[in-house]
Protein backbone atom coordinates (compact mmCIF):
# COMPACT_ATOMS: atom_id res chain seq x y z
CA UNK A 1 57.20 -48.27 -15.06
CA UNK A 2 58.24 -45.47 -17.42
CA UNK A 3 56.88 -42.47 -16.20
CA UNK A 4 57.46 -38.79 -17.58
CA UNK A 5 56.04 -35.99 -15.82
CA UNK A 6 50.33 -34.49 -20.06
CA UNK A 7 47.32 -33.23 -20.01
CA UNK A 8 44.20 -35.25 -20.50
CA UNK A 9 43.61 -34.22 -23.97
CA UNK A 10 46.63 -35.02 -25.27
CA UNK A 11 45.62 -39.04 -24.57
CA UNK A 12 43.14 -39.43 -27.21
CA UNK A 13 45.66 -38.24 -30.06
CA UNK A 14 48.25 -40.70 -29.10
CA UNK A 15 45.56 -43.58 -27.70
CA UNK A 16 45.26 -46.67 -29.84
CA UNK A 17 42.53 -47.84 -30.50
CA UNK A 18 41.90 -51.23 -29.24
CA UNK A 19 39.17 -53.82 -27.92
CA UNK A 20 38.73 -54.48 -23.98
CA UNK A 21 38.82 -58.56 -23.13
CA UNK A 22 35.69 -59.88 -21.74
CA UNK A 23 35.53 -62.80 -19.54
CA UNK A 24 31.91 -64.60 -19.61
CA UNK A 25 32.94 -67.54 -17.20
CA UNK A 26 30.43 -67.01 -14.23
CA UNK A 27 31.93 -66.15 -11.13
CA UNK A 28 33.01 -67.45 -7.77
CA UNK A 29 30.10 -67.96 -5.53
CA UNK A 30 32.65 -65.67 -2.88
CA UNK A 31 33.01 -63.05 -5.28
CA UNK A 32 30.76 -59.72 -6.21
CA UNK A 33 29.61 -59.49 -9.51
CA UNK A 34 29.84 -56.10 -11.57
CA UNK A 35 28.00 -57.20 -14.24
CA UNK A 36 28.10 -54.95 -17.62
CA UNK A 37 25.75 -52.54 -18.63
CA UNK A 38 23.64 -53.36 -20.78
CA UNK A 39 24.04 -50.70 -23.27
CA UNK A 40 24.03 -50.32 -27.29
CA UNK A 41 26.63 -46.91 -27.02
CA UNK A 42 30.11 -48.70 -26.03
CA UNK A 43 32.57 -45.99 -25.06
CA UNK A 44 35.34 -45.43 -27.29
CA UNK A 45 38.73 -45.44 -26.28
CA UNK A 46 40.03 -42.02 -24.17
CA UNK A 47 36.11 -40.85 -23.74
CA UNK A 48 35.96 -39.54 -20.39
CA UNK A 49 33.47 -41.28 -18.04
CA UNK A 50 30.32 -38.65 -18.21
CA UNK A 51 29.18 -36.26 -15.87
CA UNK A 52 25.45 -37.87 -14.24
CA UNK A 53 23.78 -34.42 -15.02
CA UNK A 54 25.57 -34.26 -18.87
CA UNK A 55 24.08 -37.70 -19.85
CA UNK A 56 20.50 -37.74 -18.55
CA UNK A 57 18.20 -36.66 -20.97
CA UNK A 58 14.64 -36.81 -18.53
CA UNK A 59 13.59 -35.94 -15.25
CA UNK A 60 13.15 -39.15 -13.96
CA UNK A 61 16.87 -40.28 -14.26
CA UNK A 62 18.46 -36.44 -13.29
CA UNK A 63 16.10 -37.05 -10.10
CA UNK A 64 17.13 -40.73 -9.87
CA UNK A 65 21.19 -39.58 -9.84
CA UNK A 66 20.33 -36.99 -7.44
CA UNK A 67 18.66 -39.53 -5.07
CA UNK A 68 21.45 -41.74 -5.18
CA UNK A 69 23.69 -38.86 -4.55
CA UNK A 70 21.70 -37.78 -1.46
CA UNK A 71 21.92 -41.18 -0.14
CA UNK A 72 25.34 -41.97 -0.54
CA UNK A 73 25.49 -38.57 1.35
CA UNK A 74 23.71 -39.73 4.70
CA UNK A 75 25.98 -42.88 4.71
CA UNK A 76 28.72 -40.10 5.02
CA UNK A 77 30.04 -40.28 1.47
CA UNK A 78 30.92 -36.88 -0.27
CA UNK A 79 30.49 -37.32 -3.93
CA UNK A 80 32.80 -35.21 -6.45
CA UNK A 81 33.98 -35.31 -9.61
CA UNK A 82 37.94 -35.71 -11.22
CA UNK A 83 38.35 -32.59 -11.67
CA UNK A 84 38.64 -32.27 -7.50
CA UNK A 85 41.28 -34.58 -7.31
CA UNK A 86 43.85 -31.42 -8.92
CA UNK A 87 45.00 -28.58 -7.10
CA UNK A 88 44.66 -25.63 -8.01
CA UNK A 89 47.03 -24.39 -11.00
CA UNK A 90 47.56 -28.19 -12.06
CA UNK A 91 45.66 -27.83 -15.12
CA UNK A 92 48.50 -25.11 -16.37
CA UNK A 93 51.47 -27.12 -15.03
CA UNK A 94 49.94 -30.22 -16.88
CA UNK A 95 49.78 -27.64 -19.84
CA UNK A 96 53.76 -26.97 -19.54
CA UNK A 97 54.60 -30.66 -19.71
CA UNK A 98 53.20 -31.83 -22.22
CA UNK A 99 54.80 -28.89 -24.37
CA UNK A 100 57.74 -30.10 -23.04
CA UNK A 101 57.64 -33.60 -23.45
CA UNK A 102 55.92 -32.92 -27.63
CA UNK A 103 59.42 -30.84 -27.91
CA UNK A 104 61.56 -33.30 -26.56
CA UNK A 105 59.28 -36.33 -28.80
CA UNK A 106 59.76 -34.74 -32.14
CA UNK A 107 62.99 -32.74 -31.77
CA UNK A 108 64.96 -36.08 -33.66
CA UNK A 109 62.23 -36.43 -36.20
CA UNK A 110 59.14 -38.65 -36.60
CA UNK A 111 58.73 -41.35 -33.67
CA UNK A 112 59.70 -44.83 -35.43
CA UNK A 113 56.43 -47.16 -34.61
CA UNK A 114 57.90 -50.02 -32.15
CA UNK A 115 60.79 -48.30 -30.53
CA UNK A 116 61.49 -46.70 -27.30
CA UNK A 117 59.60 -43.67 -27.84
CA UNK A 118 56.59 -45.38 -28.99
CA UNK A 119 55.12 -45.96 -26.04
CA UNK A 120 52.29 -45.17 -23.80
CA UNK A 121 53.86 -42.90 -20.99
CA UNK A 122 52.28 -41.65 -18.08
CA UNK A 123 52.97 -37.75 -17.61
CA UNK A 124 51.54 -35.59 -14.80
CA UNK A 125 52.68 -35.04 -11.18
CA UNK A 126 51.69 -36.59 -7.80
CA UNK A 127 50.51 -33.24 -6.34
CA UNK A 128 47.17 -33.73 -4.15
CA UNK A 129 44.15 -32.29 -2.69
CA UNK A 130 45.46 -32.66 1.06
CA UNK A 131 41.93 -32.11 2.27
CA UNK A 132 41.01 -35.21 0.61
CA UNK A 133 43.18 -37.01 2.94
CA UNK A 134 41.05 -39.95 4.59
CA UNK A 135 37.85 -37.82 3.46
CA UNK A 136 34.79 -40.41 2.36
CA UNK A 137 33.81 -39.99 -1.06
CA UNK A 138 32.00 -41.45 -4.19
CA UNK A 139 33.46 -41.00 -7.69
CA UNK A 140 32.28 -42.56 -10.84
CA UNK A 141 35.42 -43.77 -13.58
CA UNK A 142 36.37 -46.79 -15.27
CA UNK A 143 38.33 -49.88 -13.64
CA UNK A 144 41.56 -51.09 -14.42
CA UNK A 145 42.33 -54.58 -13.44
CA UNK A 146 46.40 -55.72 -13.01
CA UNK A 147 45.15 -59.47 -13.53
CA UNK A 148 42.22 -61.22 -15.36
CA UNK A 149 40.94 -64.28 -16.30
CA UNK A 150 37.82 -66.76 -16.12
CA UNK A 151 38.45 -67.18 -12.38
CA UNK A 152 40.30 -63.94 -11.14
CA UNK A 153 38.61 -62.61 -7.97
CA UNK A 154 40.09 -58.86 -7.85
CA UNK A 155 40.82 -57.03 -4.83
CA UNK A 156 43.25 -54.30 -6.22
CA UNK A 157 42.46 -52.25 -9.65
CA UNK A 158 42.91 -48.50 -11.00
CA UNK A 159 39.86 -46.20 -11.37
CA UNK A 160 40.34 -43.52 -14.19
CA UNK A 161 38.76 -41.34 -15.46
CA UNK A 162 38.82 -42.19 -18.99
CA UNK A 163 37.77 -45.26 -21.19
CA UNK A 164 41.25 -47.47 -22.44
CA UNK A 165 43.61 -45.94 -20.17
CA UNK A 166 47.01 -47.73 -19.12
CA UNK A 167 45.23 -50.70 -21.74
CA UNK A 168 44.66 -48.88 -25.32
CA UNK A 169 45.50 -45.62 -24.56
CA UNK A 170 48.40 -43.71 -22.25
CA UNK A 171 47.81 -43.73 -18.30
CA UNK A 172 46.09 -40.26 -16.97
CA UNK A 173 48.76 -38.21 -14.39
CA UNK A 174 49.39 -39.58 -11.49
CA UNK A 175 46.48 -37.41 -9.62
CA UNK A 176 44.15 -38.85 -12.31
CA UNK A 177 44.52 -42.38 -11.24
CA UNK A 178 43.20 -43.65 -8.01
CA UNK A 179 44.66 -47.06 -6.93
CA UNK A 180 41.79 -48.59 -5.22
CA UNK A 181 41.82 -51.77 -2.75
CA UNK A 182 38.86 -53.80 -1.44
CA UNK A 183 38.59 -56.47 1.10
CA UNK A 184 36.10 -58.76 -0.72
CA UNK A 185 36.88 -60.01 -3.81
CA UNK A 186 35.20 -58.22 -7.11
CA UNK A 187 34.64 -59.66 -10.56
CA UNK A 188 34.23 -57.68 -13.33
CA UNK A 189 32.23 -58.78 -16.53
CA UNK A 190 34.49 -56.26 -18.61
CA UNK A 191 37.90 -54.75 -18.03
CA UNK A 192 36.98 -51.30 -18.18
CA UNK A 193 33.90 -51.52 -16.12
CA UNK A 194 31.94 -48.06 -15.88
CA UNK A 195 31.50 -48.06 -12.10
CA UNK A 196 30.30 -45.76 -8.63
CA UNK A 197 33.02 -46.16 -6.03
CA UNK A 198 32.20 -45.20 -2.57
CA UNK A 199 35.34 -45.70 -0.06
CA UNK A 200 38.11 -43.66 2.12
CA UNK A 201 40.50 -41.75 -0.27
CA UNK A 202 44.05 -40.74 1.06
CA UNK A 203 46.25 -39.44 -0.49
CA UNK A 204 48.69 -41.90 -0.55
CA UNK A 205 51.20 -42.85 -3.56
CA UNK A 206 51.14 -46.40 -5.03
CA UNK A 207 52.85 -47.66 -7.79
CA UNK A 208 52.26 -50.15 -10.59
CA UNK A 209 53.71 -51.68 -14.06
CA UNK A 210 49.96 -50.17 -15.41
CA UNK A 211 50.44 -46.42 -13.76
CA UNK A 212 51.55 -45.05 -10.79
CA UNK A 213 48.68 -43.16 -8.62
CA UNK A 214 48.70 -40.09 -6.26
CA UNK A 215 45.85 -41.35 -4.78
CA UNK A 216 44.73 -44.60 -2.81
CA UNK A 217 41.03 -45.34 -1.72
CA UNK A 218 40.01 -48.62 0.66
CA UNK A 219 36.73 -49.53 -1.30
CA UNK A 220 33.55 -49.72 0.75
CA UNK A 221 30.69 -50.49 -2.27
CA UNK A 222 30.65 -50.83 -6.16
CA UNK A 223 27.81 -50.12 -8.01
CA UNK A 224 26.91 -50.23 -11.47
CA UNK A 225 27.36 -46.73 -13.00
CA UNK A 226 24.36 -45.98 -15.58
CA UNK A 227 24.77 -44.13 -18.46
């Protein structure tokens, strides 16, 4: 894929704006369900899967995350957020390409709508948290499937951390994007499917025509994640 070495913000000014495909056909009896949320606020495209604490507005819910994080604890699973997967100084490095890269963009003028440069490009670098390296963790994001359809039974997608990425809106850096694998088969209602992953993470590079990801995690559970 094309890949330039941008910081997270940048993705919402250059995301299109665009509709995720549902499929509604029910599911292989041999594959999980992830069944969509029921819920009347759809994310829009590059919103940023929210923080459990940020989005629960009573006591009963904040002590509902927290029991679910203190479970998934004593099965062995350390829960953290995106912002772990970056070393430290990443943020400013991310900072200094995408200067670069808007420089480079608009040094020839505007960007003419359907050629090369109008495309969604994945900028970042595949630097990593080497103590995550075959650590056991839980991370909530949004799934990227590479194939769909009313009978697909996925055992590969991207988790990231944003709503529309690599579909309606430029792929997160490399470190951003976790490129997760799962022995039984899943089947997901929508294709950006809020969801809890619990697995192994390493920190192991894959790439794909969607993104290319600094990180790899063997899934263990999928869950639901409630907003």
């Amino acid at each position: 894929m094309k890949q330039i070495l941008i910081s997270s913000a940048a993705f919402v000014i250059l995301a299109a704006c665009g509709e995720a495909v549902t499929a509604d056909t029910p599911a292989p009896e041999d594959a999980t369900l992830i069944e969509a949320q029921a819920d009347n606020n759809e994310p829009q495209v590059g919103d940023r899967i929210p923080e459990p604490s940020d989005n629960l507005d009573d006591s009963n819910r904040l002590a509902a995350a927290g029991a679910a994080a203190n479970a998934a604890a004593a099965r062995g699973y350390r829960e953290i957020g995106w912002e772990e997967l970056m070393p430290e100084g990443e943020e400013e490095r991310l900072a200094q390409l995408y200067q670069q890269q808007m420089a480079m963009l608009y040094s020839g003028g505007p960007i003419a709508e359907g050629s090369a440069a109008d495309a969604m490009i994945q900028i970042g670098t595949f630097n990593t948290v080497k103590e995550l390296n075959e650590t056991k963790i839980r991370i909530p994001g949004y799934t990227v499937p590479f194939e769909y359809g009313a009978n697909a039974e996925i055992t590969e997608f991207l988790l990231v951390p944003y709503y529309g990425a690599c579909l309606h809106a430029p792929p997160p850096p490399p470190n951003q994007t976790v490129f997760a694998m799962t022995e039984e088969p899943i089947k997901l209602r929508d294709l950006a499917q809020a969801v809890w992953i619990e697995g192994t993470m390493y920190t192991q590079t894959q790439e794909s025509e969607l993104a290319d990801a600094a990180y790899t995690i063997r899934v263990d559970k999928v869950e639901i994640y409630e907003y």
